[in-house]
Structure formats: structure tokens, C-alpha cells
Protein backbone atom coordinates (compact mmCIF):
# COMPACT_ATOMS: atom_id res chain seq x y z
CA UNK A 1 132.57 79.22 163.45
CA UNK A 2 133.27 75.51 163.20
CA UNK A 3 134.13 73.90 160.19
CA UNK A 4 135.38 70.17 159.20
CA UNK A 5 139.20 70.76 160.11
CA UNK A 6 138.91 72.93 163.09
CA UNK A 7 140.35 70.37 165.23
CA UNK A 8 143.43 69.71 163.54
CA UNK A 9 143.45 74.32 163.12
CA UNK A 10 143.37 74.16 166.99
CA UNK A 11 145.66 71.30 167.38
CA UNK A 12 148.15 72.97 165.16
CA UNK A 13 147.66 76.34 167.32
CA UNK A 14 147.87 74.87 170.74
CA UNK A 15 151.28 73.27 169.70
CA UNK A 16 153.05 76.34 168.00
CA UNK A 17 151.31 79.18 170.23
CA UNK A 18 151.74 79.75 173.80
CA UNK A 19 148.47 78.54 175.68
CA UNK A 20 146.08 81.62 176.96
CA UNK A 21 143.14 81.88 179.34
CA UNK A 22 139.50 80.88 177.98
CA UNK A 23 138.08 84.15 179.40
CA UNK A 24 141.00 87.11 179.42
CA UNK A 25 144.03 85.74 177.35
CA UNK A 26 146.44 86.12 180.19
CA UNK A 27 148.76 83.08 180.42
CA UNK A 28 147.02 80.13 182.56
CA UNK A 29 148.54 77.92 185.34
CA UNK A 30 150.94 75.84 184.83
CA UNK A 31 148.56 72.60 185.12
CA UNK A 32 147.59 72.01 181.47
CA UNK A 33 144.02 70.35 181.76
CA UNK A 34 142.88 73.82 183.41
CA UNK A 35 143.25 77.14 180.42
CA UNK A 36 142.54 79.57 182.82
CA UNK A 37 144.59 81.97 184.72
CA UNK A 38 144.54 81.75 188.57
CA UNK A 39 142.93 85.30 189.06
CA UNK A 40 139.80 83.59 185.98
CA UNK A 41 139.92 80.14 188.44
CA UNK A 42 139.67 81.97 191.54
CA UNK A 43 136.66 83.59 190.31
CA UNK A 44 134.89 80.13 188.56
CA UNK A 45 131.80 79.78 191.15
CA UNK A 46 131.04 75.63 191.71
CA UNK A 47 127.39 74.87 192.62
CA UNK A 48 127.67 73.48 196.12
CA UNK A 49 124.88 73.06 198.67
CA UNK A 50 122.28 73.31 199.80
CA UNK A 51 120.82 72.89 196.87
CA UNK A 52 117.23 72.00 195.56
CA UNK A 53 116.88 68.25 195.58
CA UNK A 54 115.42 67.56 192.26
CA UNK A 55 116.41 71.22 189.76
CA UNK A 56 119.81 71.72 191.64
CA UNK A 57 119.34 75.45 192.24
CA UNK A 58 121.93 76.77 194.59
CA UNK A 59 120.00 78.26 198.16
CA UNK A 60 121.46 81.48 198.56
CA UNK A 61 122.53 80.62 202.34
CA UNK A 62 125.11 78.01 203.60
CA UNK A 63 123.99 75.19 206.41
CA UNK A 64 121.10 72.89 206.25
CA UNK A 65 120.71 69.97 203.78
CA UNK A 66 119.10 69.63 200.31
CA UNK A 67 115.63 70.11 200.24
CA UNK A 68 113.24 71.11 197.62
CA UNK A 69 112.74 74.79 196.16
CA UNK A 70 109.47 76.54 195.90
CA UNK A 71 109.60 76.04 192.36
CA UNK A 72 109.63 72.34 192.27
CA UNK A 73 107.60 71.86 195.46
CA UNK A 74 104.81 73.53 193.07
CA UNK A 75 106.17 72.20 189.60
CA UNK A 76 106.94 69.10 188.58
CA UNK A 77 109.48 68.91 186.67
CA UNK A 78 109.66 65.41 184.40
CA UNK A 79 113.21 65.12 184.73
CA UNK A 80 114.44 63.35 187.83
CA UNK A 81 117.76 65.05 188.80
CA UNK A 82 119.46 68.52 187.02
CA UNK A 83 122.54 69.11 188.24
CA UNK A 84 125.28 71.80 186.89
CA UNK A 85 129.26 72.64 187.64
CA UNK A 86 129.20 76.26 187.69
CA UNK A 87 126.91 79.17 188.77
CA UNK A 88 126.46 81.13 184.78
CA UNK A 89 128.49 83.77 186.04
CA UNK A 90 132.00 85.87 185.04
CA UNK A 91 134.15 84.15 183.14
CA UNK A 92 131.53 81.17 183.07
CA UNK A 93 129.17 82.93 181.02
CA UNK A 94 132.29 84.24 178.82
CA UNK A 95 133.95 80.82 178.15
CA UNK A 96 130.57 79.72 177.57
CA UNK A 97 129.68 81.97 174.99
CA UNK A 98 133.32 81.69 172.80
CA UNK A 99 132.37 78.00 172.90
CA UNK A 100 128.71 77.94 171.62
CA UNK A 101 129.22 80.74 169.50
CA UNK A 102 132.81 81.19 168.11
CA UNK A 103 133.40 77.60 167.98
CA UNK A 104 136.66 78.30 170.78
CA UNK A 105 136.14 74.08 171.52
CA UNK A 106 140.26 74.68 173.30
CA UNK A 107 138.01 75.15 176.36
CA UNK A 108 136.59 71.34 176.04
CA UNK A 109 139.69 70.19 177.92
CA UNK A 110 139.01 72.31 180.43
CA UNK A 111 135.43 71.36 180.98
CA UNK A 112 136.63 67.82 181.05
CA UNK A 113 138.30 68.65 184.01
CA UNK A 114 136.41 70.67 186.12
CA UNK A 115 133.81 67.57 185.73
CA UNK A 116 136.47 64.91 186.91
CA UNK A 117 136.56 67.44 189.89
CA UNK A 118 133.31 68.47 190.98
CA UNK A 119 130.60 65.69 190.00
CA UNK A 120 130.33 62.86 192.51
CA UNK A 121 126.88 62.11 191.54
CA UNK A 122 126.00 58.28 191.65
CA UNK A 123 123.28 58.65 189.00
CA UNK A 124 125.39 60.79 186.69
CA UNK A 125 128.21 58.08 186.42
CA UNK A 126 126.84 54.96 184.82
CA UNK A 127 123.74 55.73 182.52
CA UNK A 128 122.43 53.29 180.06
CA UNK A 129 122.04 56.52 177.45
CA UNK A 130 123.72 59.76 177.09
CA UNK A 131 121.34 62.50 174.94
CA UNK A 132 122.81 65.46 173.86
CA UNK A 133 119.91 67.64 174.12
CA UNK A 134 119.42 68.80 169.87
CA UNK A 135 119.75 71.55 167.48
CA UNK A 136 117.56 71.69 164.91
CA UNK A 137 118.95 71.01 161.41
CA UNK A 138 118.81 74.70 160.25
CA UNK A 139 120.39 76.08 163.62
CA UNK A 140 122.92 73.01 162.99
CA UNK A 141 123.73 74.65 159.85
CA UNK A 142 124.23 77.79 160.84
CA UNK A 143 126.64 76.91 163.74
CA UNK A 144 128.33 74.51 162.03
CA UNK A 145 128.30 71.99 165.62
CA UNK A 146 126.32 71.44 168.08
CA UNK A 147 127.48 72.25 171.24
CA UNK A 148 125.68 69.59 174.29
CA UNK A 149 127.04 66.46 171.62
CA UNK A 150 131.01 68.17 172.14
CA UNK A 151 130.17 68.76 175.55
CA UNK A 152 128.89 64.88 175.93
CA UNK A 153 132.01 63.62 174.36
CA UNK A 154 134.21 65.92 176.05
CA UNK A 155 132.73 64.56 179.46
CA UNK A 156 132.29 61.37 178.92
CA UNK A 157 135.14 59.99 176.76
CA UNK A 158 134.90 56.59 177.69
CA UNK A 159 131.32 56.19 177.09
CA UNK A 160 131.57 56.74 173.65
CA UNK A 161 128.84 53.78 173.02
CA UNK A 162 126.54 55.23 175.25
CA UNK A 163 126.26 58.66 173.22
CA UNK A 164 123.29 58.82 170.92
CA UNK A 165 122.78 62.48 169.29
CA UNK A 166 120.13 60.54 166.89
CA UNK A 167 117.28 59.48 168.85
CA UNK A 168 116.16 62.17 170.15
CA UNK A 169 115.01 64.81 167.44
CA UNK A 170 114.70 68.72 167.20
CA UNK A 171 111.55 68.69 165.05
CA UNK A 172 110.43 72.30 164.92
CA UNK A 173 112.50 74.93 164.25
CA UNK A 174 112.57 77.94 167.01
CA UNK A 175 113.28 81.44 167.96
CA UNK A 176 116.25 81.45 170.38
CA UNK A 177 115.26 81.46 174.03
CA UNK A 178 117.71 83.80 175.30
CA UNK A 179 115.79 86.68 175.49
CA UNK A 180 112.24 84.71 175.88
CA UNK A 181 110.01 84.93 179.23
CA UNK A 182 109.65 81.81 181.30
CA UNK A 183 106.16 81.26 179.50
CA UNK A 184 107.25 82.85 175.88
CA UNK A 185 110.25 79.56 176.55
CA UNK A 186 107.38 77.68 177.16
CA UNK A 187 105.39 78.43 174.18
CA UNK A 188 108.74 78.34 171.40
CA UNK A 189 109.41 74.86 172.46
CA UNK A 190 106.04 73.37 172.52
CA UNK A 191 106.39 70.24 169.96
CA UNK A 192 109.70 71.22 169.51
CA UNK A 193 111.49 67.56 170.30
CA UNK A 194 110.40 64.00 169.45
CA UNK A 195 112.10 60.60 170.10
CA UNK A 196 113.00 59.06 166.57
CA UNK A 197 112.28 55.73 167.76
CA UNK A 198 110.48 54.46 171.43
CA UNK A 199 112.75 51.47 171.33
CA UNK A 200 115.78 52.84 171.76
CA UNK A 201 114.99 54.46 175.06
CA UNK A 202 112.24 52.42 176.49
CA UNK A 203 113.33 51.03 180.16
CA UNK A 204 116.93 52.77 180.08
CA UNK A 205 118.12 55.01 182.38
CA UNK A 206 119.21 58.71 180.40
CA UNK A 207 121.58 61.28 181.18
CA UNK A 208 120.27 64.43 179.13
CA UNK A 209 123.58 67.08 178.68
CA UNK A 210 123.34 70.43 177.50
CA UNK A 211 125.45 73.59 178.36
CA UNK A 212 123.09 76.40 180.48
CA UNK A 213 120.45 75.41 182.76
CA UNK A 214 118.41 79.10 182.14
CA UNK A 215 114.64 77.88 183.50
CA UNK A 216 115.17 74.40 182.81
CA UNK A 217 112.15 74.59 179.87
CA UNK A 218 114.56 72.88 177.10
CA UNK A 219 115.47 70.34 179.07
CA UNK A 220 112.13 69.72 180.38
CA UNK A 221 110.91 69.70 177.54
CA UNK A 222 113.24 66.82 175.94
CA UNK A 223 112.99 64.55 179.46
CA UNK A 224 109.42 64.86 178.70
CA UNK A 225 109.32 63.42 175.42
CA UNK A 226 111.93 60.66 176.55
CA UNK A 227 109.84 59.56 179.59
CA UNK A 228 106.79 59.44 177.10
CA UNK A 229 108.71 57.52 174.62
CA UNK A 230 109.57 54.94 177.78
CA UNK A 231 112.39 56.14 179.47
CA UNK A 232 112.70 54.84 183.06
CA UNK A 233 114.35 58.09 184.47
CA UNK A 234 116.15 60.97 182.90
CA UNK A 235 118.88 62.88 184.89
CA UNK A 236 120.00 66.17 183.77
CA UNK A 237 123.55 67.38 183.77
CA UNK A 238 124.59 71.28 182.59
CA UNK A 239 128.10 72.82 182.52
CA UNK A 240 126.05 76.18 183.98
CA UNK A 241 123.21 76.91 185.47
CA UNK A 242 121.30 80.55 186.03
CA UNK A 243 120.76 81.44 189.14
């Protein structure tokens, strides 16, 4: 877990121990941004299209443009844009889970630059506001970190200003969603966020970041409650996404 230190722990370990894949502990290539060995890179899958227009869910058959999914042609979704790096699949979903819950933040590097690689979204470059999408304080406990405000920082390093893991606020504290339904997800979250104050998001354009895209209710959820509060769009930007 991750406690006050862990950085300079890691820091210490990545100078006197020989680097090792996020996801099988082989050694990695030799390119240092990337801890992952080829055979773990050659298997990463990027979300390319044609994709959904607004959730970002990969169509399962090359050619054609973006268009909108059923889902989305039937459902709103409050959110304007969702977007994600990497289908949640081997060794996604295993580098995933060492980061959110063994605290293994080495891999933050690595996320870095897979983003510098694969994002060449206009509205995901410049916001005016960069939410990490909450944990409540009891869950925060618990972990010891929360995981979207490392993954802002690690992604957006020079918009340090921009970052704002205050305004928006986990009120209500939840059962996990993992092994929810679609409505069950629905139902735990209900209430669950509020914006601490409407100022500080009314009329800006927010980029919402959290680490799995599973049906999109969390995030949904919080882009709701910022474009109540005022927001003038909300994109949506995931280091996975389920298929």
C-alpha cells in the first residue's frame, strides 16, 4: 500500500535494482520511459478507430469513420468526449491492478509515455480544469492514494495549476463497482459526488481523468454534477477502457 515515503522507497529501488516489467518481471527494453518487456509491449492493445464518437468504444471491425454506438445513439451520456489509451486487457488490466491496489506507482512513468504517444486529441490538450474523478475519504484511507489524482499528475506534469482534486467531492460512501450490474452501478453511485463550490467550475472547460472506463457510470456520474454546477463541457480521458 502507499504510505508518505513511498516515493523516495521506489526512488531508492529503481536506482540500486535492475528495472523489471510492470506485468511479468522480465527485464524491459532498453528505452527507459517504457517498463515493459517487448513480448508485454507487443501485446499492450491501443484504442484506435473506428470508434464511437462521443463514449470512445472501439467497433470491433476496421474501415469506416467514427460514428456513434447504439449505446449513445439511445443514451445520453452528459459528458462530451471519453476517450482511453488501452483496450482493459492482458497486461493492461495487470499493470492496472498493481497500481490501484499495491500502490506499484514505478508504472506512472510508463503511463506518461504511452500518453505522449497515443493522444492527439485537440480537446484533451488545453483544458481550463483537470478533475481527478474522487475517492471517498474512508476508501482514501484505506488505500492510502488515490489513484485518477497520480494518474492526472503523471499525465499532465506541466499543468500542475490546472489540477484540482478539491472541488469536486465523493460525498457518499459506496460498495465497489467491480462486481456491480450496469443498473446495481447505477444505483451505488446515485448522490455519490457533489461540486464543493459552483464557482470554481462554472463556464470552464474540464478534463475528468480516472483509470478504467467499465460502463462509464462513475464518470457520468461526476460530468453530471460538474455540468450542473456550470461546467461548459466535460471531456473524459481513461488509461483503459472495457470493451
Amino acid at each position: 500500500m502507499f504510505k508518505p515515503g513511498h516515493e523516495i522507497t521506489a526512488a531508492l529501488l529503481e536506482l540500486f535494482l535492475p528495472a523489471s516489467c510492470l506485468a511479468c518481471g522480465q527485464p524491459p527494453v532498453q528505452d527507459q520511459a517504457v517498463m515493459l518487456c517487448q513480448s508485454c509491449l507487443d501485446q499492450l492493445s491501443p484504442i484506435k478507430g473506428p470508434l464511437c464518437s462521443c463514449c470512445g468504444r472501439q467497433f470491433p471491425k476496421a474501415g469506416g469513420g467514427n460514428h456513434l454506438c447504439g449505446l449513445c445513439l439511445s443514451d445520453h451520456y452528459p459528458f462530451t468526449l471519453a476517450r482511453a489509451l488501452l483496450r482493459y486487457t492482458p497486461p493492461t488490466t495487470i499493470i492496472i491492478s498493481a497500481f490501484k491496489y499495491h500502490g506499484q506507482t514505478a508504472g506512472l512513468k510508463t503511463f506518461r509515455t504511452l500518453h505522449q504517444q497515443m493522444v492527439d486529441f485537440p480537446l484533451f490538450t488545453d483544458p481550463d480544469l483537470i478533475i481527478p474523478v474522487p475517492l471517498h475519504r474512508r476508501r482514501l484511507r484505506e488505500r492510502g492514494f488515490n489513484q485518477a489524482l497520480l494518474l492526472a499528475r503523471a499525465l499532465y506534469p506541466g499543468h500542475g495549476s490546472r489540477i484540482d482534486f478539491t472541488v469536486l467531492e465523493r460525498q457518499r460512501y459506496t460498495e465497489p463497482q467491480t462486481n456491480l450490474s450496469g443498473k446495481a452501478r447505477r444505483e451505488n453511485l446515485k448522490k455519490a459526488f457533489r461540486v464543493r463550490d459552483d464557482k470554481f467550475v462554472a463556464g470552464r472547460r474540464v478534463l475528468l481523468i480516472d483509470d478504467v472506463f467499465t460502463t462509464g457510470t462513475t464518470v457520468s456520474e461526476c460530468a453530471a454534477v460538474l455540468k450542473k454546477a456550470g461546467a461548459e463541457e466535460v471531456t473524459v480521458l481513461t488509461l483503459a477502457r472495457v470493451d
